[in-house]
C-alpha atoms as a PDB file:
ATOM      1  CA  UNK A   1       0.000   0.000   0.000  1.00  0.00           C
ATOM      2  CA  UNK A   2       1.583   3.591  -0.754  1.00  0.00           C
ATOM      3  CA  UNK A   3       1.166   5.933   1.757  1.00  0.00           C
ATOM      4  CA  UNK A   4       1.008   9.360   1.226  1.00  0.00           C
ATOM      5  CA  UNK A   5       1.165  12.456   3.080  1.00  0.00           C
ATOM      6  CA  UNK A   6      -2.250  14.682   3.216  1.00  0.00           C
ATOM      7  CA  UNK A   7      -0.499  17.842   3.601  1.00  0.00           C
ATOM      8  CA  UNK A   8       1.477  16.722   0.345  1.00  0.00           C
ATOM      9  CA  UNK A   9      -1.704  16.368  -1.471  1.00  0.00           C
ATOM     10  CA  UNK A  10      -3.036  19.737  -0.674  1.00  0.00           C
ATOM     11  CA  UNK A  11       0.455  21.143  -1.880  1.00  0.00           C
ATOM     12  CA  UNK A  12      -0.411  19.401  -5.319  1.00  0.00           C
ATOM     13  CA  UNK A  13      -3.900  19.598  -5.502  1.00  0.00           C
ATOM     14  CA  UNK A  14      -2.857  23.733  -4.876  1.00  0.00           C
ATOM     15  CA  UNK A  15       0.111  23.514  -7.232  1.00  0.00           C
ATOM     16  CA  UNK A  16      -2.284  21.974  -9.970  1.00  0.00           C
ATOM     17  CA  UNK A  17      -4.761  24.270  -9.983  1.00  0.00           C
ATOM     18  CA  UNK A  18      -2.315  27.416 -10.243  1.00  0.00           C
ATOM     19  CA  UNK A  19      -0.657  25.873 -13.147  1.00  0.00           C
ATOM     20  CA  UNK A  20      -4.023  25.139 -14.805  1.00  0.00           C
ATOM     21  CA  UNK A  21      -4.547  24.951 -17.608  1.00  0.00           C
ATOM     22  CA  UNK A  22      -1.022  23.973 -18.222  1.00  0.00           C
ATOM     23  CA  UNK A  23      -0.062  20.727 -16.337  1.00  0.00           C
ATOM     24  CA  UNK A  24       1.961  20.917 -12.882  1.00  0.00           C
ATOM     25  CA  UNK A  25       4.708  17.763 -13.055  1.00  0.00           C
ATOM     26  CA  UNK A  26       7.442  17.373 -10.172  1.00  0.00           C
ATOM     27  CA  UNK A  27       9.380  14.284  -8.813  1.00  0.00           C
ATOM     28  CA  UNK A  28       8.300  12.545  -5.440  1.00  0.00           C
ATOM     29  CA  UNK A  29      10.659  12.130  -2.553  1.00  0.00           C
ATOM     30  CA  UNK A  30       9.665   9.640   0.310  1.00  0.00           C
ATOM     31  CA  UNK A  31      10.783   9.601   3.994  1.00  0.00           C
ATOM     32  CA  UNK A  32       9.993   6.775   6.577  1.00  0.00           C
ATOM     33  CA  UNK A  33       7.739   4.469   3.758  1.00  0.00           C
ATOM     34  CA  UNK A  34       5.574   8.041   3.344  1.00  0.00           C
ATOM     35  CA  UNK A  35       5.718  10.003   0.479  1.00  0.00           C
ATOM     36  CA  UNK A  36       5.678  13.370   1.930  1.00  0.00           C
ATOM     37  CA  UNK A  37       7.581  15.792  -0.186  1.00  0.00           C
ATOM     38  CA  UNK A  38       7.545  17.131  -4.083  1.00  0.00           C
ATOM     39  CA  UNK A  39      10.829  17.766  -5.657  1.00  0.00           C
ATOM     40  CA  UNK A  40      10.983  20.661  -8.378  1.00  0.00           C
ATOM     41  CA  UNK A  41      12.981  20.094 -11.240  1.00  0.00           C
ATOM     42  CA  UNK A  42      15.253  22.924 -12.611  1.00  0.00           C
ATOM     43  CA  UNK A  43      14.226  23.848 -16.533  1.00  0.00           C
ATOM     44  CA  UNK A  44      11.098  22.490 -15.591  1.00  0.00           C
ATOM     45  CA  UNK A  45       8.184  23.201 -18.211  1.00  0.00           C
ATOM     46  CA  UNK A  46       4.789  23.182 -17.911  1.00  0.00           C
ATOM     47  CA  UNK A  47       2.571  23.238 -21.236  1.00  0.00           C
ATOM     48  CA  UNK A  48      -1.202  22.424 -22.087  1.00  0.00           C
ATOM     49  CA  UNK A  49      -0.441  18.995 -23.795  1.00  0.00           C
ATOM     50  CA  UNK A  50       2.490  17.885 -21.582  1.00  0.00           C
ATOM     51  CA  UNK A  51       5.193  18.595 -19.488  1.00  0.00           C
ATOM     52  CA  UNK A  52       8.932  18.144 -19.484  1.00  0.00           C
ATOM     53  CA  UNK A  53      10.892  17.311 -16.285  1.00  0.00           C
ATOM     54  CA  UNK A  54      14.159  16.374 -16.139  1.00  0.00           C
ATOM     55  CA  UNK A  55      15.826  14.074 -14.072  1.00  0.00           C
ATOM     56  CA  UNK A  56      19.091  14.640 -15.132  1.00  0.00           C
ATOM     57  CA  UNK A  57      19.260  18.231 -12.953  1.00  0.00           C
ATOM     58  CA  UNK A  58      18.767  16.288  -9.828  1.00  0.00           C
ATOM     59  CA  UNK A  59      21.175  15.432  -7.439  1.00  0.00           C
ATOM     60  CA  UNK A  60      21.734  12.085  -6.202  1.00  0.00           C
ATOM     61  CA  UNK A  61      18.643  11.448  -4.403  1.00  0.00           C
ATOM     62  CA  UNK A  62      17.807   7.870  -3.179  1.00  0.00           C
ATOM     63  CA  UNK A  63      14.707   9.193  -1.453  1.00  0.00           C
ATOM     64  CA  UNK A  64      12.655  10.207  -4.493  1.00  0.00           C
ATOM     65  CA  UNK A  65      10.986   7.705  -5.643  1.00  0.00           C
ATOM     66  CA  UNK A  66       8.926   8.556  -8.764  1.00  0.00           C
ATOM     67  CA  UNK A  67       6.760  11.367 -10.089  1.00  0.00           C
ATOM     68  CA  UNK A  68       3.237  13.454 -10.062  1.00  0.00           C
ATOM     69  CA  UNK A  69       2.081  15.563 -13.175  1.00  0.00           C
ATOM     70  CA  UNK A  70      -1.306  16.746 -13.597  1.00  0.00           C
ATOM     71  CA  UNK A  71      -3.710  16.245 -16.063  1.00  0.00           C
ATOM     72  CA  UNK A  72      -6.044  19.234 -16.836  1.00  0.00           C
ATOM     73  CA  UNK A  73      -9.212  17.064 -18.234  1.00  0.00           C
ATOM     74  CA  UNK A  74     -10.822  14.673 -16.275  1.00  0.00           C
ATOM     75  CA  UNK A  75      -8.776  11.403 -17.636  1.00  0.00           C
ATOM     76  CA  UNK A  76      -6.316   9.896 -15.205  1.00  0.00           C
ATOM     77  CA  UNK A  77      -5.013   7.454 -17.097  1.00  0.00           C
ATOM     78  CA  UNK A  78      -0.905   7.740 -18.281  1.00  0.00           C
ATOM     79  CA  UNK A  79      -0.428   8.494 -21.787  1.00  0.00           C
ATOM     80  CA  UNK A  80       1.591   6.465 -23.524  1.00  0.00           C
ATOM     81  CA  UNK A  81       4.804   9.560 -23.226  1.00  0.00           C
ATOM     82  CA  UNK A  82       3.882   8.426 -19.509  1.00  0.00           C
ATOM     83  CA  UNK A  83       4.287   5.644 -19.421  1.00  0.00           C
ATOM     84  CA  UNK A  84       7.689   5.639 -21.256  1.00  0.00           C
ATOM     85  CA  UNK A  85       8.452   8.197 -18.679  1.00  0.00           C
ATOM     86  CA  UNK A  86       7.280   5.920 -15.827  1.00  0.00           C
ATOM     87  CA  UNK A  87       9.448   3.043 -16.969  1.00  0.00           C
ATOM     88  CA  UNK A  88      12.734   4.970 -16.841  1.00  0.00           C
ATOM     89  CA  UNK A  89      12.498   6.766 -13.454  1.00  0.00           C
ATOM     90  CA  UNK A  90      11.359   5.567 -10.368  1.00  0.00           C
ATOM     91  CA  UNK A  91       7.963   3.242  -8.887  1.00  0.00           C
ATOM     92  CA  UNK A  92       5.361   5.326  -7.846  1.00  0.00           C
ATOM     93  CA  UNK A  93       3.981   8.062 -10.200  1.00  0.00           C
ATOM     94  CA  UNK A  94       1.028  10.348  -9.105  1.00  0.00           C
ATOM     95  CA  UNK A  95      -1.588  11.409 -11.630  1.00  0.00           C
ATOM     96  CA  UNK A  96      -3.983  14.057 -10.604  1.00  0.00           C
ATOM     97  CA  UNK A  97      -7.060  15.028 -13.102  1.00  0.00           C
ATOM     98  CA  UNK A  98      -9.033  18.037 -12.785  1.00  0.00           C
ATOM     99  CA  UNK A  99     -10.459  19.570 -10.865  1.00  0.00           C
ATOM    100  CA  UNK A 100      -7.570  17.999  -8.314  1.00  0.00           C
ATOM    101  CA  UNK A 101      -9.361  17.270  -5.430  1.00  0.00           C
ATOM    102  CA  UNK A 102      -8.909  14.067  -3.275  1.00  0.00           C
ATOM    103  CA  UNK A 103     -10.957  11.673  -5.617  1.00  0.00           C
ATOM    104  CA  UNK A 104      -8.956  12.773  -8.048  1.00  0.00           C
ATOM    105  CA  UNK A 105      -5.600  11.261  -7.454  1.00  0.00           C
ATOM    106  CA  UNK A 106      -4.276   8.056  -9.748  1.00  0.00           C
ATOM    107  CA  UNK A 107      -1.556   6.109  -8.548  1.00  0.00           C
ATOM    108  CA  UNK A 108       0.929   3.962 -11.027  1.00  0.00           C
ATOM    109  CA  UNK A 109       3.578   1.835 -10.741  1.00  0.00           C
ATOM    110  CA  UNK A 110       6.695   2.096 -13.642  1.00  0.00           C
ATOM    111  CA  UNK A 111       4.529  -0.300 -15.702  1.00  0.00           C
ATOM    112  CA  UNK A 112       1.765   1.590 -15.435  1.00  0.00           C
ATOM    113  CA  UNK A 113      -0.474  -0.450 -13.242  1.00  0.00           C
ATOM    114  CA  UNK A 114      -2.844   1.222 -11.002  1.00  0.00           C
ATOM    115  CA  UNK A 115      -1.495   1.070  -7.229  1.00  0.00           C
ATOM    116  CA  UNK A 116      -4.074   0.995  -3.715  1.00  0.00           C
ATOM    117  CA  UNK A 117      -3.184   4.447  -1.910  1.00  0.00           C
ATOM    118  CA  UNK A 118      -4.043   5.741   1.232  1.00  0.00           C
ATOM    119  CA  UNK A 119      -3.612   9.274   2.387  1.00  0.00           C
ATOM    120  CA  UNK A 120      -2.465   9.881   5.817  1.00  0.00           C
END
């Protein structure tokens, strides 16, 4: 079961709907088996079809663990670009549709199957 922080999804529920319509995407750093914290990407970009992150500005980080983007229509299912993504970089990714409130959160692993959650 992933556990994840409630204060964390506030921060991204808030995050997405600033960014809107563009999508908000960030990495996902975890701390005691709870991911609690959002990691911003240098040269990040947000656009209305996608968004690029990078992981090769990030430091050595054992800690983060996967991703979260946002999706600003109400499908929260990974694209296929996400799921290439999600096979390259980490285990959990986060997928939040509009209009990003609780029951809107989509949890993945790297092949793209859909992950129980709990928020804490």
């Amino acid at each position: 079961m992933i556990r994840i922080d409630n204060d964390l999804i506030d921060f991204i529920s808030n995050a997405a709907k600033n960014t809107y319509p563009n999508e908000f995407a960030a990495f996902l750093r975890e701390d005691k088996g709870i991911i609690s914290e959002v990691v911003l990407s240098p040269f990040s970009i947000f656009g209305k079809n996608s968004s690029t992150i990078s992981h090769f500005s990030l430091p050595i980080d054992h800690t983060i663990i996967g991703s979260v983007h946002s999706h600003p229509g109400r499908n929260g299912n990974p694209s296929e670009g996400d799921l290439n993504f999600f096979s390259r970089y980490g285990k959990v990714h986060i997928i939040v549709r509009y209009p990003y409130e609780q029951d809107d959160y989509f949890v993945y692993s790297r092949s793209g199957e859909s992950l129980e959650y709990e928020i804490i």
